[in-house]
N, C-alpha and C. Protein backbone atom coordinates (compact mmCIF):
# COMPACT_ATOMS: atom_id res chain seq x y z
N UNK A 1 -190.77 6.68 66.95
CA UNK A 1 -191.70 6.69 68.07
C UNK A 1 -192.69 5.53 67.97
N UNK A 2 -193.07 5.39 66.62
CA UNK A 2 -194.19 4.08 66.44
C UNK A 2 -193.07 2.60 66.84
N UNK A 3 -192.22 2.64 66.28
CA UNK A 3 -191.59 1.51 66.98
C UNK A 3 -191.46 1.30 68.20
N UNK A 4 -190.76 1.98 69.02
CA UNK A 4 -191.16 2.21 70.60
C UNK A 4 -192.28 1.55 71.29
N UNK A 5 -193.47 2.24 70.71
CA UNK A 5 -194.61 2.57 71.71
C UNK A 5 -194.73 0.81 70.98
N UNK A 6 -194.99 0.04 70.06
CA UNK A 6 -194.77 -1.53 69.43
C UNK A 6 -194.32 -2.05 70.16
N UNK A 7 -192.58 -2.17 70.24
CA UNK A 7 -191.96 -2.71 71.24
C UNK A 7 -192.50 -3.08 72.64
N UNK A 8 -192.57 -1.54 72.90
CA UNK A 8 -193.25 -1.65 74.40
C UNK A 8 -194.72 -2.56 74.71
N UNK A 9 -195.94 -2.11 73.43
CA UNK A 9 -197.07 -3.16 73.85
C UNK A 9 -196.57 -4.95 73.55
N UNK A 10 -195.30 -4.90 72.94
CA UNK A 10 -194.89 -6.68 72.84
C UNK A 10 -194.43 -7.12 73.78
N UNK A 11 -193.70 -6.01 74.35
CA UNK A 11 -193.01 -6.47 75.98
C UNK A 11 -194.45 -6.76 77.09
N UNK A 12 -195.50 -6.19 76.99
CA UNK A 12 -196.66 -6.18 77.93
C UNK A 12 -197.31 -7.16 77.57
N UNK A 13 -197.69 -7.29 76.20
CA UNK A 13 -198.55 -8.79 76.12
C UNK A 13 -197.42 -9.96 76.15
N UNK A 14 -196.47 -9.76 76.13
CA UNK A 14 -195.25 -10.66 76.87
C UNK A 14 -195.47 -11.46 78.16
N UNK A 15 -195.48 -9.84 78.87
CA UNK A 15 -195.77 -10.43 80.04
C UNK A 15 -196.53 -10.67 80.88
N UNK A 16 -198.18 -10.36 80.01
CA UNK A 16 -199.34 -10.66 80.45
C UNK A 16 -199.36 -12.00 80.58
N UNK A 17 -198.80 -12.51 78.94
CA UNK A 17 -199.14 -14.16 78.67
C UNK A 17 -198.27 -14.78 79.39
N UNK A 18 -197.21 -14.40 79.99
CA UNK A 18 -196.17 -15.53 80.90
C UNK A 18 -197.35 -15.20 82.06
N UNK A 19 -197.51 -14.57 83.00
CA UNK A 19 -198.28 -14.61 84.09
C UNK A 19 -199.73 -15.33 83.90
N UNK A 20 -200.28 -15.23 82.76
CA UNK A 20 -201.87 -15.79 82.46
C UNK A 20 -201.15 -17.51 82.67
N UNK A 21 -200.31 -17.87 82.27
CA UNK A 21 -200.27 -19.38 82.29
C UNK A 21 -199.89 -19.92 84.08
N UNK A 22 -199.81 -19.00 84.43
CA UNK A 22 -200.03 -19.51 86.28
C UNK A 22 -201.16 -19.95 86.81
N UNK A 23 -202.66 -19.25 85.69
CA UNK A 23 -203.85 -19.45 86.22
C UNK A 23 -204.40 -20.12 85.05
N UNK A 24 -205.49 -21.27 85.67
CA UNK A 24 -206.47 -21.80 84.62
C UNK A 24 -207.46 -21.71 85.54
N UNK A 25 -208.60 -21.42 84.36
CA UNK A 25 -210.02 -21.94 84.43
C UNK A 25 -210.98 -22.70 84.04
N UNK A 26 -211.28 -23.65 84.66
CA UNK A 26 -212.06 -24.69 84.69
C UNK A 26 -213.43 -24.23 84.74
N UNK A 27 -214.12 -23.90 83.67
CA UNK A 27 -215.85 -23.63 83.30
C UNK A 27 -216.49 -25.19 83.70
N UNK A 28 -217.38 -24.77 84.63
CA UNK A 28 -218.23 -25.62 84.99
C UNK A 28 -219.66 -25.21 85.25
N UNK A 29 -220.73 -26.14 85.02
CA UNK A 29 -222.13 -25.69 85.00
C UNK A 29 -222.29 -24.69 86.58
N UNK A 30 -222.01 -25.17 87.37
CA UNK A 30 -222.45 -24.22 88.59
C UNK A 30 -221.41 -23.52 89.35
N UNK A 31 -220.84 -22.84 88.13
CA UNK A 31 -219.70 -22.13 88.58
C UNK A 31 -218.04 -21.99 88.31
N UNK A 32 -217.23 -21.20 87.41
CA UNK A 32 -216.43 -21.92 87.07
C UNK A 32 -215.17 -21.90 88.12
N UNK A 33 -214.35 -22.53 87.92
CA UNK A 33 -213.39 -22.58 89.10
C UNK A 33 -211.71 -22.42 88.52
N UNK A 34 -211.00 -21.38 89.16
CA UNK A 34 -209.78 -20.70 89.15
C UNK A 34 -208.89 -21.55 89.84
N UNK A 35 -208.13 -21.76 89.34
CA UNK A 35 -206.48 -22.82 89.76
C UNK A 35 -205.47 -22.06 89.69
N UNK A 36 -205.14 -21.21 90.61
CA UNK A 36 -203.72 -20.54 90.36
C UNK A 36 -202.56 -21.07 90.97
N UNK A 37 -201.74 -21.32 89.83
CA UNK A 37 -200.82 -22.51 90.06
C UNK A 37 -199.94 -22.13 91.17
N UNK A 38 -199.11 -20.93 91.12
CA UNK A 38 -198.19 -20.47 91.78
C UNK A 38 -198.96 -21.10 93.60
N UNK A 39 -199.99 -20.47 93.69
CA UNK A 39 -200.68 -20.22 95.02
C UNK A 39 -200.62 -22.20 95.70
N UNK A 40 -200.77 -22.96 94.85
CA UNK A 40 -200.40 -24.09 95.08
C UNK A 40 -199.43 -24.80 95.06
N UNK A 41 -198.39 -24.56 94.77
CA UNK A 41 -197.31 -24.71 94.39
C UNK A 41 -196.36 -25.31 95.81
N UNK A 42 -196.57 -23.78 96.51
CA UNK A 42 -195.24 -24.21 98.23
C UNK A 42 -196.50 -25.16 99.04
N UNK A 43 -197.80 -25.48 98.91
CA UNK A 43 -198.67 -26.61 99.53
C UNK A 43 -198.04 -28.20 99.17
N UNK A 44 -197.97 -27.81 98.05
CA UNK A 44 -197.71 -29.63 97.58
C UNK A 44 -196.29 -29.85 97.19
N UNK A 45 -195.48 -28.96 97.75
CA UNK A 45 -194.30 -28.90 97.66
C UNK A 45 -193.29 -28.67 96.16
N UNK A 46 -193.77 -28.03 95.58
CA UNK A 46 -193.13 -27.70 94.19
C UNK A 46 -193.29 -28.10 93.08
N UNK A 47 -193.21 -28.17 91.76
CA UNK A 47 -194.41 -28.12 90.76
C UNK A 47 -193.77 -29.47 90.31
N UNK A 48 -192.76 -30.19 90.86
CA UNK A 48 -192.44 -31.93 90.50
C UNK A 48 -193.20 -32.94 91.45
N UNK A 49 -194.04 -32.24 92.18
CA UNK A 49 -194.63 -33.17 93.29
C UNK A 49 -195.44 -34.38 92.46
N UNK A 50 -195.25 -35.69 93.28
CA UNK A 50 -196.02 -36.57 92.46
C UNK A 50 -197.52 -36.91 92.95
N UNK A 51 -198.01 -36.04 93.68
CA UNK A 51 -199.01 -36.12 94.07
C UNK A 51 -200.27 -35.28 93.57
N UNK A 52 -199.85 -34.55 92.73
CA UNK A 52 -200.23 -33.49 91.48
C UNK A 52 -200.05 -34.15 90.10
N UNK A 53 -198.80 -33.89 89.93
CA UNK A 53 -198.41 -34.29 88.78
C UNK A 53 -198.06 -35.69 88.22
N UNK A 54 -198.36 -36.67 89.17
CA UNK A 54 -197.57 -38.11 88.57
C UNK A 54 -196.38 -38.29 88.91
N UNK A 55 -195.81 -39.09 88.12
CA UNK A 55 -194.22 -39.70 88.06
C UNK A 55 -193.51 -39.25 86.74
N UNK A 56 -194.48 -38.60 85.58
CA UNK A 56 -193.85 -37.67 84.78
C UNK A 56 -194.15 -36.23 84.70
N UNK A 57 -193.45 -35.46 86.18
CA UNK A 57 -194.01 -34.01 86.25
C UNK A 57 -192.96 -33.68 86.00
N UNK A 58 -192.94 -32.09 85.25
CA UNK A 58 -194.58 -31.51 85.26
C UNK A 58 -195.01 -32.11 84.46
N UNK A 59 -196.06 -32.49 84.07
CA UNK A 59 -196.84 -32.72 83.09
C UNK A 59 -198.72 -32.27 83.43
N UNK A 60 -198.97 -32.07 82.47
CA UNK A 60 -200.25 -31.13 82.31
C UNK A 60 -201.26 -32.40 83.21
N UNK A 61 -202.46 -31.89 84.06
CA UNK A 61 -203.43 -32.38 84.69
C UNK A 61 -204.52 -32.77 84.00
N UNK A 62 -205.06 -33.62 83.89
CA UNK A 62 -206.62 -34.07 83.17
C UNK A 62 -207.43 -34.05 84.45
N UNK A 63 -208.24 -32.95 84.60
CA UNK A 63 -209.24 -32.37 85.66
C UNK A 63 -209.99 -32.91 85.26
N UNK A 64 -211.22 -33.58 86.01
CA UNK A 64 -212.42 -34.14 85.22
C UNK A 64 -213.17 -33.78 86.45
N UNK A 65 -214.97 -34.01 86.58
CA UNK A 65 -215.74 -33.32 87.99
C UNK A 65 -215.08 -34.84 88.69
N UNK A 66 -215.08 -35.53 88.36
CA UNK A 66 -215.05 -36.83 89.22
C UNK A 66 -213.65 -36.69 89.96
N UNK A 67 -212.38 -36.47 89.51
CA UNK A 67 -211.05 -36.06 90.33
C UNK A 67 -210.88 -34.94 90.84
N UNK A 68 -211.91 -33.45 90.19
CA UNK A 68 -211.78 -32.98 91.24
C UNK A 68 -212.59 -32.79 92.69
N UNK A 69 -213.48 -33.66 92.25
CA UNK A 69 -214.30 -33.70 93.38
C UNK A 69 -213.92 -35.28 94.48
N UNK A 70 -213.19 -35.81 93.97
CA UNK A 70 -212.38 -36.83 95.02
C UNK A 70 -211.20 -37.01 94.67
N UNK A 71 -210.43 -37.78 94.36
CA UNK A 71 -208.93 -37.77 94.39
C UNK A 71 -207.85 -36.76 94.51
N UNK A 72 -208.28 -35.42 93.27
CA UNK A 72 -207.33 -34.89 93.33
C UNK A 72 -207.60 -33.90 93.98
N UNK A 73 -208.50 -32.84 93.93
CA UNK A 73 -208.66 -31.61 94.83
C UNK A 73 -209.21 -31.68 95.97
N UNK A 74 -210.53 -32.35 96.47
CA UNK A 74 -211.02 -32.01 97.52
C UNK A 74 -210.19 -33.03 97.97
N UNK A 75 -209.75 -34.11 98.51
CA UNK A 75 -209.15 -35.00 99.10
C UNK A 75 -207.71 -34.30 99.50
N UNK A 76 -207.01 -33.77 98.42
CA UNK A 76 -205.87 -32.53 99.16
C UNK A 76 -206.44 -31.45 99.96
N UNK A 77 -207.47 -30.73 99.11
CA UNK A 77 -207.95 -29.57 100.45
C UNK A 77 -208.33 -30.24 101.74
N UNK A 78 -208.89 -31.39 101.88
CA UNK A 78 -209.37 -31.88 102.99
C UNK A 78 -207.72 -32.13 104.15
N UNK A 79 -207.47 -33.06 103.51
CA UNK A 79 -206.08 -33.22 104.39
C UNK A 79 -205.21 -31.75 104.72
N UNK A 80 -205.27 -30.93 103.76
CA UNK A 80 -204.08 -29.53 103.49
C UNK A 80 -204.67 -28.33 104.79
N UNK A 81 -206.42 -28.54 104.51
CA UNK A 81 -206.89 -27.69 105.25
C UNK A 81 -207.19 -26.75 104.35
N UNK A 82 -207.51 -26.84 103.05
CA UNK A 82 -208.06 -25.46 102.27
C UNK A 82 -209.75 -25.83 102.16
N UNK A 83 -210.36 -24.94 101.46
CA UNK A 83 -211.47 -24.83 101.18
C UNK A 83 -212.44 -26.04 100.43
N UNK A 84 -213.18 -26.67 101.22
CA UNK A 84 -214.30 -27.74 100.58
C UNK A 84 -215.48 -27.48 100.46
N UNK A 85 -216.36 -26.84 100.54
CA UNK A 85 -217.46 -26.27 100.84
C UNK A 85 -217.65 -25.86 98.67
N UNK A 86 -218.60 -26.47 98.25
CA UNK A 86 -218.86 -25.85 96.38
C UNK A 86 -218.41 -24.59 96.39
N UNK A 87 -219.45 -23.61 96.83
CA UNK A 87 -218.97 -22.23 96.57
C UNK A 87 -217.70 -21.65 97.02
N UNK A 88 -216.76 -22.21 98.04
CA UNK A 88 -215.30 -22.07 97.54
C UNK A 88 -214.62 -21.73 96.28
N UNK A 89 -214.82 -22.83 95.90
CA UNK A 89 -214.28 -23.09 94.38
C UNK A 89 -214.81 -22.49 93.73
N UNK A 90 -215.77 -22.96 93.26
CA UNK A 90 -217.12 -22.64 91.90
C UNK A 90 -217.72 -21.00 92.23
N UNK A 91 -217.15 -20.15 91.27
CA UNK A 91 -217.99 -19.17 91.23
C UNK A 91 -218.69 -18.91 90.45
N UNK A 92 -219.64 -18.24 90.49
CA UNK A 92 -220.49 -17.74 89.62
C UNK A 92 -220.25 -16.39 88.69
C-alpha cells in the first residue's frame, strides 16, 4: 500500500512539473508578470516562430525590462491586439 500511495504522489509531482514549465514568472519591482507559454503559442504561430525565439528556436528568451517593454512584448501585444496598459501584465 505504501508503495502505491509513492508511486501515485511521483506520478502527480510528475505532472505538476511538466505543466509548471508552460508558465514563467518574471518578478519585477511593480509587479510580477506571468508568461504562459501555451496561451501564446497559436498567436505567434508555434513555439519555432522566429519572432520569439530567433533563428535557433526553441531556445530559451533573455527577458530584460528594456525588451519587454519594446521589442519583444509590448510591440507584439500592440500589433497582436493583447494587453498594454502596466497593470495588465504586472501584478501585484
Amino acid at each position: 500500500m505504501k508503495k502505491l500511495l509513492v508511486a501515485l504522489m511521483l506520478v502527480a509531482f510528475a505532472a505538476t512539473a511538466a505543466l509548471a514549465g508552460d508558465v514563467v514568472t518574471y518578478e519585477c519591482k511593480n509587479g510580477n508578470v506571468t508568461f504562459n507559454h501555451k496561451a501564446h503559442e497559436g498567436y505567434a504561430g508555434g513555439c519555432n516562430n522566429a519572432a520569439c525565439h530567433g533563428d535557433a528556436a526553441p531556445a530559451k528568451i533573455e527577458v530584460t525590462k528594456d525588451t519587454a517593454h519594446k521589442t519583444l512584448c509590448k510591440d507584439c501585444h500592440t500589433k497582436m491586439g493583447g494587453p498594454t496598459k502596466c497593470g495588465d501584465c504586472h501584478k501585484k
